[in-house]
C-alpha atoms as a PDB file:
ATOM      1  CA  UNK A   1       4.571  10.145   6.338  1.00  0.00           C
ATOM      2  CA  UNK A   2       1.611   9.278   8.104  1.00  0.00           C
ATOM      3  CA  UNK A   3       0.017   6.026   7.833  1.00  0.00           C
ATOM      4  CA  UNK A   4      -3.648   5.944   8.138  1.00  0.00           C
ATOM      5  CA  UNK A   5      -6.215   3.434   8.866  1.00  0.00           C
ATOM      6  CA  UNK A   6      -7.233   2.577   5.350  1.00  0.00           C
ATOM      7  CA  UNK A   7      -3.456   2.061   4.244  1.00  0.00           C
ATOM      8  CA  UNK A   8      -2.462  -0.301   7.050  1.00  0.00           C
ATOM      9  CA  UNK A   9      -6.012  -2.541   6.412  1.00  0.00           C
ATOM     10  CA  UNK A  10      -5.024  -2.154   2.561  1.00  0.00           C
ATOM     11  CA  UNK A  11      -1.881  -3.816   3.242  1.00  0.00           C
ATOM     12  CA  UNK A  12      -3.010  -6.229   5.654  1.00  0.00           C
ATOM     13  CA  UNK A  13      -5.701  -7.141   3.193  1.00  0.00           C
ATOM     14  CA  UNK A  14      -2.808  -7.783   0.224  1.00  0.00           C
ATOM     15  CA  UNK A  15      -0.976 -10.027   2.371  1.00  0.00           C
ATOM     16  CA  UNK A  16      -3.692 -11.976   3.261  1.00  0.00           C
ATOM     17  CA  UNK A  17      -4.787 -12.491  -0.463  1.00  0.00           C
ATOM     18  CA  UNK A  18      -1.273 -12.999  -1.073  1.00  0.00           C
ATOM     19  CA  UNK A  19      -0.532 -15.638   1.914  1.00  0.00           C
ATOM     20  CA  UNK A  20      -4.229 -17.406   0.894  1.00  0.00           C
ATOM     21  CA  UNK A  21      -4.705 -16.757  -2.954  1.00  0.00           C
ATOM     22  CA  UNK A  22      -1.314 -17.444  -3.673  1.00  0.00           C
ATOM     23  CA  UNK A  23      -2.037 -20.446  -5.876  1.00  0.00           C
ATOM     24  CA  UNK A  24      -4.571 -18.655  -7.425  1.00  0.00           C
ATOM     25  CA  UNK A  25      -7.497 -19.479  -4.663  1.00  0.00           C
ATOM     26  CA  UNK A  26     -10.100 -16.679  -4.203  1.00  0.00           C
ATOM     27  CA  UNK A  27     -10.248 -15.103  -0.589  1.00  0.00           C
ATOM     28  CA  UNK A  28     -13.378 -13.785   0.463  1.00  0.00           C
ATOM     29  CA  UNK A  29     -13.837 -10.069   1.917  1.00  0.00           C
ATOM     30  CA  UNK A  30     -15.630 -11.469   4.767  1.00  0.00           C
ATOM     31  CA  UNK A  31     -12.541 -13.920   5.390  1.00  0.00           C
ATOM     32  CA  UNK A  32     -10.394 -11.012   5.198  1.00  0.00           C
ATOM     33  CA  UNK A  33     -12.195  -8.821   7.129  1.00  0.00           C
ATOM     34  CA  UNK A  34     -12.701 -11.476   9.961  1.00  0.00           C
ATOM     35  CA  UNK A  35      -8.765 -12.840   9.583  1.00  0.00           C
ATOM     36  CA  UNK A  36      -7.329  -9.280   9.903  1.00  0.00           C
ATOM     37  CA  UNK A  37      -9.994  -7.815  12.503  1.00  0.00           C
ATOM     38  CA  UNK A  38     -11.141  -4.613   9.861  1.00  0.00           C
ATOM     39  CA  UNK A  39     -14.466  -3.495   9.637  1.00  0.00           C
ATOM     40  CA  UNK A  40     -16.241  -4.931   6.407  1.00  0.00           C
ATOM     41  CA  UNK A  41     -17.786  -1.941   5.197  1.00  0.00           C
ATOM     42  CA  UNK A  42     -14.781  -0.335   5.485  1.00  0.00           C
ATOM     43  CA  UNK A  43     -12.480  -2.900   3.988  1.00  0.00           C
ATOM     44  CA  UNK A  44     -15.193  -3.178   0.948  1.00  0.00           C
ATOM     45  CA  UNK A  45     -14.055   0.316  -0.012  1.00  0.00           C
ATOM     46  CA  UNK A  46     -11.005  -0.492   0.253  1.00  0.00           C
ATOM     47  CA  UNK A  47     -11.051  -3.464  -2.205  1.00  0.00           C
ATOM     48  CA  UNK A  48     -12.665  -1.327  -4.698  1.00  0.00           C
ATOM     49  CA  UNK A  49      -9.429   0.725  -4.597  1.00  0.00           C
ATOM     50  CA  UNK A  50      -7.267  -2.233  -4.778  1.00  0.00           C
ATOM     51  CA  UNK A  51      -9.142  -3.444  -8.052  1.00  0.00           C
ATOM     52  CA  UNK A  52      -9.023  -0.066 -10.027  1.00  0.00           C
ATOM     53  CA  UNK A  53      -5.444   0.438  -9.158  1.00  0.00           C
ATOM     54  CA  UNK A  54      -5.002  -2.866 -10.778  1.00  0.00           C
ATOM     55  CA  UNK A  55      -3.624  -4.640  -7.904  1.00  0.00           C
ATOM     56  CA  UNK A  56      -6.757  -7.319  -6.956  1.00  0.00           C
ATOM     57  CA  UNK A  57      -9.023  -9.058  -9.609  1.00  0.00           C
ATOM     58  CA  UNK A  58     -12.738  -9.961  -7.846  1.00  0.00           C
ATOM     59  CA  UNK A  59     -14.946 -12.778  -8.977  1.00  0.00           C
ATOM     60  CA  UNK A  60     -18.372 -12.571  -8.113  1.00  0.00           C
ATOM     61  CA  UNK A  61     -20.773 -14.970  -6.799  1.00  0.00           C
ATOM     62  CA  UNK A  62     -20.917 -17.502  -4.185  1.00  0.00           C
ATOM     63  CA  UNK A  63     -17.782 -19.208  -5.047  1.00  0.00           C
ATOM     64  CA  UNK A  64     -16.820 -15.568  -5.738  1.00  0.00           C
ATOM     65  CA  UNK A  65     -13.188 -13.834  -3.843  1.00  0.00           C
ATOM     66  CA  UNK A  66     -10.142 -11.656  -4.590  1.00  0.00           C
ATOM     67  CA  UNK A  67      -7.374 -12.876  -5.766  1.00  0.00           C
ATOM     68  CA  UNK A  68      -3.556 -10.990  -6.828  1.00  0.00           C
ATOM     69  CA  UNK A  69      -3.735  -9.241 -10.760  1.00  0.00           C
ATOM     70  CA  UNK A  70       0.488 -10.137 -10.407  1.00  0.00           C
ATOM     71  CA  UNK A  71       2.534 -12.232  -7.970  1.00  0.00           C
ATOM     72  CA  UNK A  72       3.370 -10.766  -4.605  1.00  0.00           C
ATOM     73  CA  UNK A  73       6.935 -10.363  -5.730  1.00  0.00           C
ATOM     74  CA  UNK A  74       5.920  -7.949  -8.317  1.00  0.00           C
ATOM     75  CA  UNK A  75       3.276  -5.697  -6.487  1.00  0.00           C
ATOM     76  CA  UNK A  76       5.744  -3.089  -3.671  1.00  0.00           C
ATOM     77  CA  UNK A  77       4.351  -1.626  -0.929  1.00  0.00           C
ATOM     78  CA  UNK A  78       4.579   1.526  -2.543  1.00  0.00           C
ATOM     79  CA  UNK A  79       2.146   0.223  -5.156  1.00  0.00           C
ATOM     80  CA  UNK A  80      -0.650  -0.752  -2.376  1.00  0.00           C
ATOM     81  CA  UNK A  81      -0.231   2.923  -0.549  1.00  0.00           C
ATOM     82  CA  UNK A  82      -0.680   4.635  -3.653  1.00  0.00           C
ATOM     83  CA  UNK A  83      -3.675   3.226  -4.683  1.00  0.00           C
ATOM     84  CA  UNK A  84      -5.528   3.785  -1.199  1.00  0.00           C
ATOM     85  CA  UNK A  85      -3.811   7.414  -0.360  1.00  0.00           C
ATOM     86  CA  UNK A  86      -2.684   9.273  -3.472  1.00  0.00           C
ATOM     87  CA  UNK A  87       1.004  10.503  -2.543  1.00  0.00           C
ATOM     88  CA  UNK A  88       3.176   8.791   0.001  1.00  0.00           C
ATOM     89  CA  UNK A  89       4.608  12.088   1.707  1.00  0.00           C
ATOM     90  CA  UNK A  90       2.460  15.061   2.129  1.00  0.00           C
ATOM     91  CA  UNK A  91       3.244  18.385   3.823  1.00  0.00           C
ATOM     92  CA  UNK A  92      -0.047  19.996   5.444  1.00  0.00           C
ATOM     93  CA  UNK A  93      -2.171  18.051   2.724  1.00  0.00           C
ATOM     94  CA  UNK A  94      -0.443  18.755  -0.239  1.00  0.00           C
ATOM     95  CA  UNK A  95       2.517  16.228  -2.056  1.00  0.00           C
ATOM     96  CA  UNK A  96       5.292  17.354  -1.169  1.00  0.00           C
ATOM     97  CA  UNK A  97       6.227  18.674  -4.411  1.00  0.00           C
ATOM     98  CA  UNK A  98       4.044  21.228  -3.965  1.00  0.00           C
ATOM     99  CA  UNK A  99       4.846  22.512  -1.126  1.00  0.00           C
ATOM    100  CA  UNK A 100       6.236  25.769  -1.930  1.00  0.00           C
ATOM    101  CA  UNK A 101       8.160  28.356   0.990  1.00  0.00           C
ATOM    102  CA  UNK A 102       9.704  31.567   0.598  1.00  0.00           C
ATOM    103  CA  UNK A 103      12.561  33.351   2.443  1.00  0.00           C
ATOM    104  CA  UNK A 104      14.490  31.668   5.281  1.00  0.00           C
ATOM    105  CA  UNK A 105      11.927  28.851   4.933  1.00  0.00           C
ATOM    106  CA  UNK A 106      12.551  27.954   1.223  1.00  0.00           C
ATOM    107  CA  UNK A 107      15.297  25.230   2.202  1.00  0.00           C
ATOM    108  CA  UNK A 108      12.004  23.425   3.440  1.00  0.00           C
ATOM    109  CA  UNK A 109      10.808  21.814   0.065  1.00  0.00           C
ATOM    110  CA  UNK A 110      13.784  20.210  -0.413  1.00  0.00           C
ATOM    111  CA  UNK A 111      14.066  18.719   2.965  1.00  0.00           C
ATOM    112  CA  UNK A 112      10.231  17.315   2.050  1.00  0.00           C
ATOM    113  CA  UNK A 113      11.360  15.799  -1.109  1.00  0.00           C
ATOM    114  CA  UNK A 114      14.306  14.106   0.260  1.00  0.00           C
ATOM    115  CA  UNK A 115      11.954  12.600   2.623  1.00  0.00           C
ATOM    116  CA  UNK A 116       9.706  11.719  -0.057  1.00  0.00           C
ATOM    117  CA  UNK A 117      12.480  10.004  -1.936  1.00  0.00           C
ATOM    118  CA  UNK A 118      13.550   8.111   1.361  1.00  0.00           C
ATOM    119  CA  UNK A 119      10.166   6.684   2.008  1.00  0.00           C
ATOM    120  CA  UNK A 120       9.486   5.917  -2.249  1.00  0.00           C
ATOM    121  CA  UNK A 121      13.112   4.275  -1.541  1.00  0.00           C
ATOM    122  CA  UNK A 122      11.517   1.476   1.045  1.00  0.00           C
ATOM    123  CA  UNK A 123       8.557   1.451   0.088  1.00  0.00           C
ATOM    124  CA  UNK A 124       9.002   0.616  -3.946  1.00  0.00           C
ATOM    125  CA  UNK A 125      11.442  -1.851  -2.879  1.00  0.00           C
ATOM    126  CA  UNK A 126       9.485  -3.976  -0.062  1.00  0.00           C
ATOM    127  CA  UNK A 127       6.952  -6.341  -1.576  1.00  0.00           C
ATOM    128  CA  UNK A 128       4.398  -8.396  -0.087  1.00  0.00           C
ATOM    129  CA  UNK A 129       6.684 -11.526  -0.808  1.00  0.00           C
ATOM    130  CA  UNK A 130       9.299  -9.667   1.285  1.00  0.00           C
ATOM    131  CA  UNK A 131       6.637  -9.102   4.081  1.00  0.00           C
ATOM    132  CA  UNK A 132       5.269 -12.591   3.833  1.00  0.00           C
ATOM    133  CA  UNK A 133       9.272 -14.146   4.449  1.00  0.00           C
ATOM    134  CA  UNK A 134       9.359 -11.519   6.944  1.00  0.00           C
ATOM    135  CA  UNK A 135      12.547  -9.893   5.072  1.00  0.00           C
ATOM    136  CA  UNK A 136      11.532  -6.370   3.806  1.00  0.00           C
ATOM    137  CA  UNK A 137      14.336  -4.808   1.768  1.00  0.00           C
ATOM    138  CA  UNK A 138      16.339  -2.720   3.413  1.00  0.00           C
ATOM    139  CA  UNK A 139      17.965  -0.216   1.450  1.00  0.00           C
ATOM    140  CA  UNK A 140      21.933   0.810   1.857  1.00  0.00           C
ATOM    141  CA  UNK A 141      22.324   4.174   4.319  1.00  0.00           C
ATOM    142  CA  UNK A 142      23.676   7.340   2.998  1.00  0.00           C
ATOM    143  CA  UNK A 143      26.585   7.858   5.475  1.00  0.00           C
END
């Protein structure tokens, strides 16, 4: 898994909503941008994501903000990275479901998808209430 730029402002941005709009309060994207040093332009893009994946509502207008569609205990980390990247695991650009190998090498796509399934595993079961109490779930090891 590699965790780019946009998905590490995308989360940053959540919390921030989360930790300000929690009571329903509208945070700015200029707030956000200046509170979690990201790049406006950048982080406007970003926003847009957020909203079509269902995970922000936006108000516009002067008194206008983003604010949580659910409560932070009900949107995962998995949720947020999806929405900016597509597929949490990819192997030379592709899911990792498609990664396809042949011969000696065909043990490979299994190995992906178990790593796929180990990420999914933290991910979908750390929210941004979690990360707010500092307390991200940490799931039982496979001994």
């Amino acid at each position: 898994m590699f965790v780019s730029a946009r998905s590490d402002y995308a989360l940053r941005a959540m919390l921030a909503v989360a930790a300000s709009g929690g009571g329903g309060e509208l945070v700015k994207a200029a707030s956000l941008a200046e509170a979690q040093d990201i790049p406006l332009s950048f982080l406007q893009g970003i926003l847009l994501d957020l909203r079509r994946a269902g995970l922000l509502h936006s108000h516009r207008g002067a008194d206008g903000g983003y604010v949580l569609t659910r409560p932070a205990d009900e949107i995962t980390v998995g949720d947020v990275l999806r929405a900016v990247g597509g597929s949490l695991t990819t192997v030379r650009g592709l899911p990792a479901e498609r990664a396809g190998y042949h011969g000696v090498a065909a043990g490979l796509t299994d190995v992906w998808l178990a790593v796929h399934g180990a990420i999914a595993t933290v991910v979908d079961s750390t929210t941004l209430a979690n990360l707010l109490t500092h307390a991200p779930q940490r799931p039982e090891r496979r001994r």
